[in-house]
N, C-alpha and C. Protein backbone atom coordinates (compact mmCIF):
# COMPACT_ATOMS: atom_id res chain seq x y z
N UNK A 1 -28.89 -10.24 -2.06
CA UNK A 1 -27.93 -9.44 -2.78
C UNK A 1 -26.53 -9.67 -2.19
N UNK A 2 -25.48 -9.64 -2.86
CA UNK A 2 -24.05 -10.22 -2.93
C UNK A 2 -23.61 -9.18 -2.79
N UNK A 3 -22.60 -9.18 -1.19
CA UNK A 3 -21.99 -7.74 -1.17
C UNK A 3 -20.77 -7.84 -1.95
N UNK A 4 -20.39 -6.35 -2.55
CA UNK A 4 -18.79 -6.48 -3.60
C UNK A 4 -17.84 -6.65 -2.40
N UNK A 5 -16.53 -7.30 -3.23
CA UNK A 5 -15.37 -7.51 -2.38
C UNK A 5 -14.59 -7.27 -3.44
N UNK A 6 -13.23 -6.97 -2.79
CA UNK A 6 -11.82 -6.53 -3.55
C UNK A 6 -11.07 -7.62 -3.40
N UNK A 7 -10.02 -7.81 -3.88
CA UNK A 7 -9.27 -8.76 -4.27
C UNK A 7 -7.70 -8.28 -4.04
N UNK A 8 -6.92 -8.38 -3.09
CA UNK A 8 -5.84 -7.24 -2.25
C UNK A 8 -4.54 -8.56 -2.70
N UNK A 9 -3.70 -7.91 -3.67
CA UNK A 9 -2.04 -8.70 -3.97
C UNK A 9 -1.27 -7.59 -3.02
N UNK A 10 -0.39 -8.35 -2.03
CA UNK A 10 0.72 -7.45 -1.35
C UNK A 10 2.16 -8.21 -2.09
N UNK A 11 2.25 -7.29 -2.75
CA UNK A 11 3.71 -7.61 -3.61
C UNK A 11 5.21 -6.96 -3.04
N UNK A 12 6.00 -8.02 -2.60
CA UNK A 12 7.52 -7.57 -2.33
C UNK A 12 8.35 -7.43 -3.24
N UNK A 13 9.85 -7.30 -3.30
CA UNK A 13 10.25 -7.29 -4.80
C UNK A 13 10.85 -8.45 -5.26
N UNK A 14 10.80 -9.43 -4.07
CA UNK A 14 10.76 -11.09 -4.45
C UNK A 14 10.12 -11.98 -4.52
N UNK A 15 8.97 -11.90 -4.06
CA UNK A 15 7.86 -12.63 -3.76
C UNK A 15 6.43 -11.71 -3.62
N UNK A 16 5.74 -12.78 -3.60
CA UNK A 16 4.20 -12.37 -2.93
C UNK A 16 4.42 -12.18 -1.63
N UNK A 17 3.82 -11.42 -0.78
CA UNK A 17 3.81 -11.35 0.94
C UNK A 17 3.04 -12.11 1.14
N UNK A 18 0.92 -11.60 0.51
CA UNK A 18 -0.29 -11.67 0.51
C UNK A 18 -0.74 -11.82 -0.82
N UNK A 19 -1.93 -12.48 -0.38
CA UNK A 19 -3.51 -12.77 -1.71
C UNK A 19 -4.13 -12.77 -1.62
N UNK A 20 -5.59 -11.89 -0.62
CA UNK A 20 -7.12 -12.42 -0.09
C UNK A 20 -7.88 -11.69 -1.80
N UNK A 21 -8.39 -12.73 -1.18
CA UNK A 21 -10.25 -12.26 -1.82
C UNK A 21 -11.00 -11.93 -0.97
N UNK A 22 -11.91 -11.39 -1.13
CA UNK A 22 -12.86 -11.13 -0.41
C UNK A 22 -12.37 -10.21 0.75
N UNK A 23 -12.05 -9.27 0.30
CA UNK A 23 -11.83 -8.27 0.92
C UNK A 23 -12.31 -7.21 1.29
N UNK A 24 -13.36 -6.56 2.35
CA UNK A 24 -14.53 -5.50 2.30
C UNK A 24 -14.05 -4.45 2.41
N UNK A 25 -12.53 -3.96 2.77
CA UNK A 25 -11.86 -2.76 3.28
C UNK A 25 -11.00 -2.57 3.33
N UNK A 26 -10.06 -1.82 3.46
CA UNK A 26 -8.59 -1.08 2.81
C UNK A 26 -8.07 0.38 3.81
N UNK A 27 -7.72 -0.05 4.74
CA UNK A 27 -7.01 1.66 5.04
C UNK A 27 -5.37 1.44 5.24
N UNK A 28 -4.55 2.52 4.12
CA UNK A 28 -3.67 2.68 3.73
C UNK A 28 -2.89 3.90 4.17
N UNK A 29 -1.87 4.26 4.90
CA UNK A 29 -0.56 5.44 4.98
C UNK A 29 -0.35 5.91 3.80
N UNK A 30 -0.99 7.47 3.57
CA UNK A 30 0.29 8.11 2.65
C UNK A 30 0.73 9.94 3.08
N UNK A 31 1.58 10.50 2.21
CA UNK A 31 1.43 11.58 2.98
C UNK A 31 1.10 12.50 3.56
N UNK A 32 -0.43 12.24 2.88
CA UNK A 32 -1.40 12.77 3.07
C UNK A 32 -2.63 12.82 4.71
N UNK A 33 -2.13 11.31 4.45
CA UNK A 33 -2.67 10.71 6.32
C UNK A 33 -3.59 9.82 5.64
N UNK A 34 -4.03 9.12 6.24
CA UNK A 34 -5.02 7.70 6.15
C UNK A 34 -5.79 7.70 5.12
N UNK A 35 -6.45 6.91 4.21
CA UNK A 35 -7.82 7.08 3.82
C UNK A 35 -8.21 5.83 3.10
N UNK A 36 -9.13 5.59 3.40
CA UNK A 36 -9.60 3.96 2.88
C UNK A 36 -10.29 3.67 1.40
N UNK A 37 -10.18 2.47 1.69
CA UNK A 37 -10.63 1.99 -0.14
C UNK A 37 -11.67 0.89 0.02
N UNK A 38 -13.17 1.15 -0.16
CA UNK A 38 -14.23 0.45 -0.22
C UNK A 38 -14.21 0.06 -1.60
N UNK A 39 -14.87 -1.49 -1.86
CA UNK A 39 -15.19 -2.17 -3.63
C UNK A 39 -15.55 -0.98 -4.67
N UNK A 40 -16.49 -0.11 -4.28
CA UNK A 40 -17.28 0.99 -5.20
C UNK A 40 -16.06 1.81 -5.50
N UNK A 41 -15.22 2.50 -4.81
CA UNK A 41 -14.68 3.65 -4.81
C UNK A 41 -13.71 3.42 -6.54
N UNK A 42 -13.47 4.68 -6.59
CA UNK A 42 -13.16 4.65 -8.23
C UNK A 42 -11.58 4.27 -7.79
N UNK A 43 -11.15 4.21 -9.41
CA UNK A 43 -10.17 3.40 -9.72
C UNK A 43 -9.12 4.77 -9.07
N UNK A 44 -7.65 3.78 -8.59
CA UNK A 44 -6.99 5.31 -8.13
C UNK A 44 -5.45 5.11 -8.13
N UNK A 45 -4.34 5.64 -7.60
CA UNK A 45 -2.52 5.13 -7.41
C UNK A 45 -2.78 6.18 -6.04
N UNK A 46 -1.95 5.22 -5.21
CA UNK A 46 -1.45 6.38 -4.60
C UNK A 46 -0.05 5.86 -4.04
N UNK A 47 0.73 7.32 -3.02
CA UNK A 47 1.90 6.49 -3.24
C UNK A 47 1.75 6.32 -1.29
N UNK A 48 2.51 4.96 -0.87
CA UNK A 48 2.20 4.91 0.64
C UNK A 48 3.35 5.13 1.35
N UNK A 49 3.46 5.63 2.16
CA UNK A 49 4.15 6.31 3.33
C UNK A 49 4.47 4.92 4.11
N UNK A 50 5.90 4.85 5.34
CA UNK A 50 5.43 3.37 6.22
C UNK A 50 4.58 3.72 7.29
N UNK A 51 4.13 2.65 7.49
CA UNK A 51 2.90 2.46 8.39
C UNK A 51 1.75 1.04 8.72
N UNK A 52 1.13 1.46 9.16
CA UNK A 52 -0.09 0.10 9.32
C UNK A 52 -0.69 0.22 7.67
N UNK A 53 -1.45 -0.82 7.28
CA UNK A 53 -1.95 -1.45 6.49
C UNK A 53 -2.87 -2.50 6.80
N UNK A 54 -4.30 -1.86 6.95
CA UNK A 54 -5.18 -2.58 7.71
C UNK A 54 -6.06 -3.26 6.56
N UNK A 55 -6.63 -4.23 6.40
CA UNK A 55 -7.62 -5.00 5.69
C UNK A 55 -8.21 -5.59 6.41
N UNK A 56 -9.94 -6.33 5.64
CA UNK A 56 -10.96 -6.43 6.68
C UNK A 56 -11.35 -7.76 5.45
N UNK A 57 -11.33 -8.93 5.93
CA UNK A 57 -12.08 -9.95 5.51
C UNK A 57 -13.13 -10.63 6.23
N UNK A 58 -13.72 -11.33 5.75
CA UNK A 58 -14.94 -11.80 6.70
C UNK A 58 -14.34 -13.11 7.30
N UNK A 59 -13.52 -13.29 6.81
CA UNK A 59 -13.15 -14.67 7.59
C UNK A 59 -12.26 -14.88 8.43
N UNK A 60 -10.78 -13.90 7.87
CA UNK A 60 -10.27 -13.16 9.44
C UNK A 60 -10.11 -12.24 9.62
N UNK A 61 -11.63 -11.17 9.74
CA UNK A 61 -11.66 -10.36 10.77
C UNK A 61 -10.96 -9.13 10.05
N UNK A 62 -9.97 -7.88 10.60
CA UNK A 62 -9.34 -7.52 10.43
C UNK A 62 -7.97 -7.69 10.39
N UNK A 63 -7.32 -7.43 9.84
CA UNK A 63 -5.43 -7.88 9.76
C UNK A 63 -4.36 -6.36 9.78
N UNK A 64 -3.68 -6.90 10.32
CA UNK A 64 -2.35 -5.88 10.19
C UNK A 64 -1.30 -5.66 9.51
N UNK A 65 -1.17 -5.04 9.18
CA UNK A 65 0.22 -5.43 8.10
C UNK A 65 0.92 -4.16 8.27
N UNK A 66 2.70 -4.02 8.87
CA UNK A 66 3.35 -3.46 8.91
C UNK A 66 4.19 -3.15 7.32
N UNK A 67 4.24 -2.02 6.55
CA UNK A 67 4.59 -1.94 5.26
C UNK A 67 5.31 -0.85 5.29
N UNK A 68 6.66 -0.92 4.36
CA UNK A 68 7.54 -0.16 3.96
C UNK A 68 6.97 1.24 2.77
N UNK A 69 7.76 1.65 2.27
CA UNK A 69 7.15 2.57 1.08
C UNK A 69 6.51 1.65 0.39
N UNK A 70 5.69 2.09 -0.95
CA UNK A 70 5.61 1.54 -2.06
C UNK A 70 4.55 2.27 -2.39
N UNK A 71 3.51 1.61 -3.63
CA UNK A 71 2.68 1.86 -4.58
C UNK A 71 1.57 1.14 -4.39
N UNK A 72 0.51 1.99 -4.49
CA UNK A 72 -1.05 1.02 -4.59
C UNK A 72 -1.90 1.30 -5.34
N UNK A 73 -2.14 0.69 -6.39
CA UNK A 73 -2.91 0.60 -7.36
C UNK A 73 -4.30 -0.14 -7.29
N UNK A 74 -5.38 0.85 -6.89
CA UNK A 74 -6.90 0.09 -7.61
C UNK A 74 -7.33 0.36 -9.23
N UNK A 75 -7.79 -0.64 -9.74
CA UNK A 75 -8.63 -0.69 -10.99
C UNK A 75 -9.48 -1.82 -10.84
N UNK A 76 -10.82 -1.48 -10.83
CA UNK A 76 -11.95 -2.38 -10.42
C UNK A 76 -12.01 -2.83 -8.96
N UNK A 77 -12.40 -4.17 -8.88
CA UNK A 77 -12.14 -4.90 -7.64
C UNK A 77 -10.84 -5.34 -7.26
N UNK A 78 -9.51 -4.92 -8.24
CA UNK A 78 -8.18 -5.61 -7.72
C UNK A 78 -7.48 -4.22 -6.61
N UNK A 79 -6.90 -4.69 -6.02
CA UNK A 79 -6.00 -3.75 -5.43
C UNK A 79 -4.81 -4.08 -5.19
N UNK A 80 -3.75 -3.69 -6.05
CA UNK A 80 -2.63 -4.25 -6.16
C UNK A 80 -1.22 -3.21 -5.27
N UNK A 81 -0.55 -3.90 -4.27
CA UNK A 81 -0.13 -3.30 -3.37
C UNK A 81 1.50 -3.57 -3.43
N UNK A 82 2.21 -2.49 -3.76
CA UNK A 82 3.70 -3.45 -4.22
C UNK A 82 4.89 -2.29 -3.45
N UNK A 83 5.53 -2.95 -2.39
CA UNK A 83 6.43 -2.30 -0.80
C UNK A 83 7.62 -2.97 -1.07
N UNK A 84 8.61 -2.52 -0.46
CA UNK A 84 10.03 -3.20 -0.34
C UNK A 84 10.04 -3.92 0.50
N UNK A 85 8.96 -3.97 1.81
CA UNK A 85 9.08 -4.54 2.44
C UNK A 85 7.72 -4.47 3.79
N UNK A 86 7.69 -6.00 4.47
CA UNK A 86 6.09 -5.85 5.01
C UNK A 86 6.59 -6.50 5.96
N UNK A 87 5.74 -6.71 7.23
CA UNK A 87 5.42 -7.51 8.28
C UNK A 87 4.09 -7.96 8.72
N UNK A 88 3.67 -8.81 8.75
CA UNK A 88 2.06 -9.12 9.19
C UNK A 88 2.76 -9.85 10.99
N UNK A 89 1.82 -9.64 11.55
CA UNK A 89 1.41 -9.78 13.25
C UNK A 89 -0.27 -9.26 13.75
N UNK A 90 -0.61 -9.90 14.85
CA UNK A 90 -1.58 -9.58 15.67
C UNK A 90 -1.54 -8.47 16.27
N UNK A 91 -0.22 -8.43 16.80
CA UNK A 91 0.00 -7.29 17.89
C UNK A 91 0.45 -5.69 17.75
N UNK A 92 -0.34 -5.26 17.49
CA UNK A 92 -0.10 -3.94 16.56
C UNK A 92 0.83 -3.05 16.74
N UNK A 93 1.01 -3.11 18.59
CA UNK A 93 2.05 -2.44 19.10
C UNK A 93 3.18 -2.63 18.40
N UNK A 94 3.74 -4.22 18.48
CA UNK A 94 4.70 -4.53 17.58
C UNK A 94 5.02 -3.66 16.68
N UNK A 95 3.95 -3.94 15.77
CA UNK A 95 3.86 -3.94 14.37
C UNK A 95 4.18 -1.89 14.28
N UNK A 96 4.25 -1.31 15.29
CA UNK A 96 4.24 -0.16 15.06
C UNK A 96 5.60 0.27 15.68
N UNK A 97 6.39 -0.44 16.52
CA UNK A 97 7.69 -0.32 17.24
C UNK A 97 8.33 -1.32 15.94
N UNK A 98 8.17 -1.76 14.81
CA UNK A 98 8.70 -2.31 13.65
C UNK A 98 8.74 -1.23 12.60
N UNK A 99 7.49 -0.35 12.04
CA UNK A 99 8.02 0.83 11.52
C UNK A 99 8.76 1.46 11.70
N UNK A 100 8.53 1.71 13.21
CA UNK A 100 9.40 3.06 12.80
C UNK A 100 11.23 3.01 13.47
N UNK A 101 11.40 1.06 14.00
CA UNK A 101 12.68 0.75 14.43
C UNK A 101 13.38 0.87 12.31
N UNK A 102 12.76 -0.40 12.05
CA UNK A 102 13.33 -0.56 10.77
C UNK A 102 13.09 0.35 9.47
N UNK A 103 11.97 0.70 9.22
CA UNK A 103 11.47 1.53 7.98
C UNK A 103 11.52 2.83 7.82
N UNK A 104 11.84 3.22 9.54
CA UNK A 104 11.45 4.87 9.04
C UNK A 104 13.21 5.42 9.76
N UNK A 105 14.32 4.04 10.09
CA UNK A 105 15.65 4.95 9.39
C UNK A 105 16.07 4.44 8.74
N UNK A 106 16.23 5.62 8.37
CA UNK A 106 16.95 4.99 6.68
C UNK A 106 18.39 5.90 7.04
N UNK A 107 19.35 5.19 6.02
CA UNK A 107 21.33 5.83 5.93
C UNK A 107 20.67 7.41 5.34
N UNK A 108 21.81 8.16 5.02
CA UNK A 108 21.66 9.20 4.39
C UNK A 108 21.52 8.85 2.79
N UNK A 109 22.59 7.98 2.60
CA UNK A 109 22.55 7.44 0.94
C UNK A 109 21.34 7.37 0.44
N UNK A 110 20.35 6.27 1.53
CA UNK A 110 18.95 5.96 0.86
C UNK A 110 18.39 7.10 0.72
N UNK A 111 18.44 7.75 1.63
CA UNK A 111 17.33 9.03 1.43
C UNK A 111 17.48 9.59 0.15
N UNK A 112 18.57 9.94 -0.12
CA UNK A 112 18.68 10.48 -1.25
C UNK A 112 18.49 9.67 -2.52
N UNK A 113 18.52 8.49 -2.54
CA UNK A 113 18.47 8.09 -3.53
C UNK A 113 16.71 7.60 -3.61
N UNK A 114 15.86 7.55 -2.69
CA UNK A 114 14.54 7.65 -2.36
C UNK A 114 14.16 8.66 -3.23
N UNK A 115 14.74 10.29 -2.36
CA UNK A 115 14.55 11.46 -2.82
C UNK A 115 14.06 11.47 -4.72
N UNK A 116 15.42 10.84 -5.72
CA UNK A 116 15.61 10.77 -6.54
C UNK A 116 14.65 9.65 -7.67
N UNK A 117 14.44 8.75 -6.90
CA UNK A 117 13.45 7.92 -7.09
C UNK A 117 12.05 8.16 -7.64
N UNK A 118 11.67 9.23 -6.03
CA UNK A 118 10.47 9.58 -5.98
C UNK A 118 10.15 10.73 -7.19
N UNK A 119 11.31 11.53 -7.50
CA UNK A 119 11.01 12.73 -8.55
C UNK A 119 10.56 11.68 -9.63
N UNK A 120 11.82 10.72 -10.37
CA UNK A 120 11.68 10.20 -11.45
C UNK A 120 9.90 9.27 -11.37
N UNK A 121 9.14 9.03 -10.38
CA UNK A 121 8.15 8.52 -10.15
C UNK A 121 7.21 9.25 -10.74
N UNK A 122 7.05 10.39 -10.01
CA UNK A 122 6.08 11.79 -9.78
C UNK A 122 6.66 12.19 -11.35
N UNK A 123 7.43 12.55 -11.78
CA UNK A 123 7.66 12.97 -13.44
C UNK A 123 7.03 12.06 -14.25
N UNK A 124 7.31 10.14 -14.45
CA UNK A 124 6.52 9.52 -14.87
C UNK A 124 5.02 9.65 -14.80
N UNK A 125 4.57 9.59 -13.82
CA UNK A 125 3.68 9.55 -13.45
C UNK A 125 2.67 10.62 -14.29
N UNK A 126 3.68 12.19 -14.30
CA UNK A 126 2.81 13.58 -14.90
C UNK A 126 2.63 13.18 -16.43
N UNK A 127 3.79 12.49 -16.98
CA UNK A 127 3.70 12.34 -18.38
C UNK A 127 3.01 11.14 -18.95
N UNK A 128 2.78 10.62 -18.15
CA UNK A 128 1.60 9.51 -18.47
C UNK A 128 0.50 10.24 -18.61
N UNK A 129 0.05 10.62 -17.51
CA UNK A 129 -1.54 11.60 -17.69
C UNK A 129 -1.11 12.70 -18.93
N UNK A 130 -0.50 12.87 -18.80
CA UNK A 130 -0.58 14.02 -19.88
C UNK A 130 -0.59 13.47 -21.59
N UNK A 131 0.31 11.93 -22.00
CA UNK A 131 0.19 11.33 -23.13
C UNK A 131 -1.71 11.13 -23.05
N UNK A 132 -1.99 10.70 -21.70
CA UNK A 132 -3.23 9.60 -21.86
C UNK A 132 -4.10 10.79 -22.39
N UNK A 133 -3.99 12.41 -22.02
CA UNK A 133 -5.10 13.01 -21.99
C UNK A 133 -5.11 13.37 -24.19
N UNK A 134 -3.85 13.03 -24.29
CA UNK A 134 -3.63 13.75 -25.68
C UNK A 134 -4.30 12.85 -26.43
């Protein structure tokens, strides 16, 4: 029997970062605090906080990935992951004296315009479910 795997796009807003296949595991930052994404688990959005961004392939192992805000979308086996901005490294320490040097200050401007962002997100977001349910 063929174990399921996910299929993980890390999208910047210029490029691809990442592309694995075969992907057995997923633990993701949001404001909520950690929580992972196995092949089975149902389809979901959530929105991510910065932080680590861990994935688990069989071929290398586990990986790190230092990630800015953004959006993560599962439907099926894809998991589509789209940040302003990422870092991949070994060294996690790094990778965690990189959050929170670069990602987690922000000017006052950004914040607010984050702030503003995030409503118009979270409003989209309500009126979608609410067309889909009608």
């Amino acid at each position: 029997m063929q174990l399921a795997r996910m299929n993980l796009k890390i999208l910047l807003p210029f490029k691809i970062f990442a592309e694995k296949a075969g992907v057995s595991r997923i633990v993701a930052e949001t404001r909520e605090g950690s929580f992972g994404l196995l092949p089975h688990r149902l389809d979901c959005v959530a929105a991510l906080t910065p932080g680590i961004l861990t994935y688990e392939t069989e071929a290398e192992g586990e990986v790190y990935v230092a990630v800015d805000e953004g959006v993560l979308v599962k439907t099926g086996p894809d998991i589509l992951i789209s940040v302003r901005r990422a870092l991949g490294g070994t060294d996690l320490g790094h990778l965690r004296d990189a959050v929170e040097q670069e990602f987690l200050t922000l000017d006052e401007h950004e914040q607010s315009v984050r702030s503003v962002l995030a409503k118009m997100e979270s409003d989209f977001i309500r009126r979608m479910a609410t067309f889909h349910n009608e």
